[in-house]
Every structure is written in C-alpha cells, then in structure tokens.
Protein backbone atom coordinates (compact mmCIF):
# COMPACT_ATOMS: atom_id res chain seq x y z
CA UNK A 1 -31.07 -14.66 6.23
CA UNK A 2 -30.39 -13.91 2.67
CA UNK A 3 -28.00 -10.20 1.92
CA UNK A 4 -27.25 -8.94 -1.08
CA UNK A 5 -23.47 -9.23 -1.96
CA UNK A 6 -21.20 -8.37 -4.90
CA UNK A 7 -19.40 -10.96 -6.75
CA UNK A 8 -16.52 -11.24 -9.39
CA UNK A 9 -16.05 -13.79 -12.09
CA UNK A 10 -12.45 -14.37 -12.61
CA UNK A 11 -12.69 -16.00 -15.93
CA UNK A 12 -14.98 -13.58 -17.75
CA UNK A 13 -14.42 -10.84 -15.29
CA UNK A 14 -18.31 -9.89 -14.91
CA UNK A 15 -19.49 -8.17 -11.03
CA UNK A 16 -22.62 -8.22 -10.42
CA UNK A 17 -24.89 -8.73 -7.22
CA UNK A 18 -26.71 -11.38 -5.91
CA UNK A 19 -29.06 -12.63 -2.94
CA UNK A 20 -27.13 -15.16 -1.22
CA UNK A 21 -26.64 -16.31 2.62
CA UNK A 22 -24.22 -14.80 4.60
CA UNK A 23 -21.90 -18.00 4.97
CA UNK A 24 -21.76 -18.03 1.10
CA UNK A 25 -18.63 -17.01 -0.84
CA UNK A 26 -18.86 -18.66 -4.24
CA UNK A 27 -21.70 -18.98 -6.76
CA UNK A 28 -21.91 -20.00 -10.42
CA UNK A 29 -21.57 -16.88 -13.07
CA UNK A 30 -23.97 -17.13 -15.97
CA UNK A 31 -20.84 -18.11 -17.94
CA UNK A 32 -20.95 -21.55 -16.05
CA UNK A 33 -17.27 -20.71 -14.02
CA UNK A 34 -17.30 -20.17 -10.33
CA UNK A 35 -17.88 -16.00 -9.02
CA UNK A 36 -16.29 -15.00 -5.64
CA UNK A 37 -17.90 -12.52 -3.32
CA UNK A 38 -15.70 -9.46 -3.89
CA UNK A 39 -15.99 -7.90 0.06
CA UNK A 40 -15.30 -10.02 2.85
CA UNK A 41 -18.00 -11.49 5.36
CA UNK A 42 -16.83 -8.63 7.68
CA UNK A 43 -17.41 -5.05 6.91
CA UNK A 44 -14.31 -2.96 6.14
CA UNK A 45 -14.15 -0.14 8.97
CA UNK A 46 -13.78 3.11 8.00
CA UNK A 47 -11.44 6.14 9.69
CA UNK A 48 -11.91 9.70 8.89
CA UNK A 49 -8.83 11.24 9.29
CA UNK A 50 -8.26 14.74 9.62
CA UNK A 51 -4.82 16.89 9.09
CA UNK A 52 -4.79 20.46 10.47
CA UNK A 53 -2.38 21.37 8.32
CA UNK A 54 -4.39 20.87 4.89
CA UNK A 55 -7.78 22.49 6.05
CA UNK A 56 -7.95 26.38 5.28
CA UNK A 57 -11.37 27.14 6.35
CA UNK A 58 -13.46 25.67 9.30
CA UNK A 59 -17.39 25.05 8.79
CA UNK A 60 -18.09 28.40 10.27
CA UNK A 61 -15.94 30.48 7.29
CA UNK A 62 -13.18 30.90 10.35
CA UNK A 63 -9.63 30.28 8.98
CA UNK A 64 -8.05 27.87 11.18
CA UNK A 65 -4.67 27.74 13.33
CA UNK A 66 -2.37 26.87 10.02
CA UNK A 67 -4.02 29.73 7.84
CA UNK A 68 -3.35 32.21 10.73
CA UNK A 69 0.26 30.84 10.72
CA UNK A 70 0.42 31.21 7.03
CA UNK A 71 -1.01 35.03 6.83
CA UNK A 72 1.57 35.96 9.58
CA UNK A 73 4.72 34.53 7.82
CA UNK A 74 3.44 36.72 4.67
CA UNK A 75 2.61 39.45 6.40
CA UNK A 76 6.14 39.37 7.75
CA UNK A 77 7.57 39.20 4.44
CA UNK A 78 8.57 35.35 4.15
CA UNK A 79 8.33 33.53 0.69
CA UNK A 80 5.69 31.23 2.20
CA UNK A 81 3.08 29.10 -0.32
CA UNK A 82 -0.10 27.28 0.98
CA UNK A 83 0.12 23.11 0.20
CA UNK A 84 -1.80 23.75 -3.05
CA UNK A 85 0.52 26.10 -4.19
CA UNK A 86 3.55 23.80 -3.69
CA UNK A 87 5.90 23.48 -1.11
C-alpha cells in the first residue's frame, strides 16, 4: 500500500513528498543524491497538556480557581501580577 511521506535531501537540502511504500525510507532526489523520509515509520504521539495555573478563563467565560486566587490577593492589597505580567 503506497502513503504519501515527506522526504529531505541532505545534499541540496530540498523536502518534498512522495508516494512510496511504507517499508521505504530512502529515494533518489531529482538532484541524483539519496532523500531520507523526514518522520519515522511510526507516528509521533501527541499530549495535550494543560497547566491550571496559566489558563484565566474557562470555555464558559468563568474565571477559573487561579484567577479567583489572583483577584483575592489584590483585593487584599498584595502586589500580585498575573504570569503575563511577570512574576
């Protein structure tokens, strides 16, 4: 079954894709030198990660748990700044 990868040429430095077999990992550039496939056979998994302590505002307009925390250190007169602001 032929997929459609990316591939790098390291002499002229050219990426571009091609329709090749999944077992394949080097084909010929159009400069004649050999091009590598630029991902691996397996497909990089990817982790959303989420940190309370960055986020502001929920989906729903809310402000969350760290917000709160933030407005109440002001309101108490502490020289607090949000991560944006600077630490």
């Amino acid at each position: 079954m032929a997929i459609m990868y990316d591939f790098e040429c390291h002499q002229c430095g050219k990426i571009f894709e091609s329709l090749v077999d999944s077992g394949v990992e080097i084909i010929k550039c159009e400069c004649g030198y050999d091009a590598f496939k630029i991902f691996p056979q397996k497909s990089p998994s990817f982790k959303l990660v989420y940190d309370p302590k960055k986020d502001i505002c929920d989906f729903d307009g809310n402000t969350t748990q760290y917000y709160r925390k933030y407005e109440e250190a002001k309101a108490r007169g502490e020289n607090v700044r949000l991560p944006e602001q600077g630490e």
